[in-house]
Protein backbone atom coordinates (compact mmCIF):
# COMPACT_ATOMS: atom_id res chain seq x y z
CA UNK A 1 0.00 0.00 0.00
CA UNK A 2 1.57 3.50 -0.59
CA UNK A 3 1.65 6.22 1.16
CA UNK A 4 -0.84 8.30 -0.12
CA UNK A 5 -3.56 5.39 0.23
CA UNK A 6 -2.54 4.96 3.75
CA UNK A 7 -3.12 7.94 4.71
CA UNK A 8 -7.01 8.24 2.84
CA UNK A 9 -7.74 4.98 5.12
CA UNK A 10 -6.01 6.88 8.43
CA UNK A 11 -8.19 10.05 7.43
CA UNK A 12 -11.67 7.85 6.93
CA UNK A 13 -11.10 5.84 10.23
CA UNK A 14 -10.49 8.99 11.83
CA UNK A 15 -13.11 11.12 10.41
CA UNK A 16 -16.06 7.95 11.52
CA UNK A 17 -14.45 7.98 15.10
CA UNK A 18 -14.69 11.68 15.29
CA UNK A 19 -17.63 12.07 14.34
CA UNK A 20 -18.64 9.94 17.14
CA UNK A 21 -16.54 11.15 19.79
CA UNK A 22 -16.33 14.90 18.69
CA UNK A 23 -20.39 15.19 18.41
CA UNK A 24 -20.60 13.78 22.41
CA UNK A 25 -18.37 16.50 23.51
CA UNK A 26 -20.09 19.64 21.23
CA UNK A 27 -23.35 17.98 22.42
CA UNK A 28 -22.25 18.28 26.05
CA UNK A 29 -20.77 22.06 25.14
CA UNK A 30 -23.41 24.82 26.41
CA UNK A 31 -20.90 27.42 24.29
CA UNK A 32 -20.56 25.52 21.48
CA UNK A 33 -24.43 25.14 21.44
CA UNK A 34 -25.11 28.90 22.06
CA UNK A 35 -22.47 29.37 18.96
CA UNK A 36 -24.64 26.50 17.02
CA UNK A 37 -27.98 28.34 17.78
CA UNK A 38 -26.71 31.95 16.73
CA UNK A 39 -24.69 30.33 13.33
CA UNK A 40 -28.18 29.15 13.01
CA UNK A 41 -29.76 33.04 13.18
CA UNK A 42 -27.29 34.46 11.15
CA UNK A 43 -27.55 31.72 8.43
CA UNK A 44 -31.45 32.38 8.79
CA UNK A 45 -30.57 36.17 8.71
CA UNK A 46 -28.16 35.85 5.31
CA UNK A 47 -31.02 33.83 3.47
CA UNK A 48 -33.79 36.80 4.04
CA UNK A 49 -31.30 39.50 2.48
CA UNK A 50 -32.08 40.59 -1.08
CA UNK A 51 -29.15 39.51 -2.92
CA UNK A 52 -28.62 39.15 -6.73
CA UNK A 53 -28.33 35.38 -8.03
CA UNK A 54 -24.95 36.51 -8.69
CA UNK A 55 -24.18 37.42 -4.99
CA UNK A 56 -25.52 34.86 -3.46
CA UNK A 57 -23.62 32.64 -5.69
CA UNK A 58 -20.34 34.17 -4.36
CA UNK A 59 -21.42 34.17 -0.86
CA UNK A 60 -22.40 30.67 -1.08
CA UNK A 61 -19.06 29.91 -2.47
CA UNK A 62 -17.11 31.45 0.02
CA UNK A 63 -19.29 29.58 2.49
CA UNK A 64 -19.24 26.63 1.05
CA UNK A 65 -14.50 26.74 1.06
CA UNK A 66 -15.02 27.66 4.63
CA UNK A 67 -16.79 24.83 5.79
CA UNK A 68 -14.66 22.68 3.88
CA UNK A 69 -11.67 24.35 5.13
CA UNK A 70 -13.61 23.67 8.65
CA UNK A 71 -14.13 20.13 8.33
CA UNK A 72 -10.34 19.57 6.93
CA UNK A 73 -9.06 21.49 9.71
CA UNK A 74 -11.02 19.10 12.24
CA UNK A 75 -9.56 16.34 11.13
CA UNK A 76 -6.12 17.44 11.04
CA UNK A 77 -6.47 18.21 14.42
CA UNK A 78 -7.89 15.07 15.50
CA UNK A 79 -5.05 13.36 13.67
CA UNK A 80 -2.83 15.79 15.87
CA UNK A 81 -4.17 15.21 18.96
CA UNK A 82 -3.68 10.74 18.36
CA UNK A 83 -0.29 11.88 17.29
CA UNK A 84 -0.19 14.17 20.70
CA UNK A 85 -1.30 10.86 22.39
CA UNK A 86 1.27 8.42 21.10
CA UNK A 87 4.13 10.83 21.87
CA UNK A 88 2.76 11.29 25.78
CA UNK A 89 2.42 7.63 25.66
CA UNK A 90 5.78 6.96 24.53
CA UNK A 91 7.45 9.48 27.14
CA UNK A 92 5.18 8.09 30.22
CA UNK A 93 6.10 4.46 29.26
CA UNK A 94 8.79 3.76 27.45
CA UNK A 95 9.52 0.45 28.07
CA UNK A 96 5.82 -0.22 26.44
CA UNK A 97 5.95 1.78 23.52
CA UNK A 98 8.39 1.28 20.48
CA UNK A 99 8.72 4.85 20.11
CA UNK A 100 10.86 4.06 16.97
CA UNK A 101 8.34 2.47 15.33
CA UNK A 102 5.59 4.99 15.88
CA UNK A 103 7.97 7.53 14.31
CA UNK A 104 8.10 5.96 11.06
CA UNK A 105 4.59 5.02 10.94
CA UNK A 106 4.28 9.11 11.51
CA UNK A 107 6.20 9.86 8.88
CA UNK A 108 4.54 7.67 6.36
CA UNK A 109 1.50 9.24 6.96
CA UNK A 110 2.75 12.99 7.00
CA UNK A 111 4.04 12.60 3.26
């Protein structure tokens, strides 16, 4: 398997536990729900403005990057944070973890 389809299977196991995990914790969030509920106004707000097709297009478009940007961004940072984990792992128990190992598996997926 090469590298690059590696790391599409790391990024699809990752972004079906996430969306598990993640949506327990932004559930639990009374902020992030607040922020959910007003995203919710605003996007209610944007829809009653009289825009041309033409704007509405662009704004959608710029929208539409951003969310994907979003959602990319998430799952980098998931990725991150198991990264985050094997490293603490490694340091707190050494003699457990074939720190070596991890490292290249790392750097397969990073390229």
């Amino acid at each position: 398997m090469c590298d690059k389809e590696f790391k599409e299977l790391v990024k699809i196991a990752v972004e079906k536990l996430k969306d598990v995990s993640v949506l327990k914790l932004l559930q639990a969030d009374a902020s992030y729900q607040k922020d959910s509920k007003d995203e919710g106004y605003a996007e209610d707000a944007f829809n009653q403005l009289d825009l041309t097709e033409e704007q509405r297009e662009v704004c959608q478009h710029l929208i539409d990057y951003r969310e994907k940007q979003d959602f990319e961004y998430g799952t980098h940072a998931y990725i991150a944070g198991l990264i985050d984990a094997f490293h603490i792992m490694a340091v707190l128990f050494p003699e457990k973890w074939d720190t070596e190992r991890i490292k290249e598996a790392l750097s397969q997926k990073s390229r």
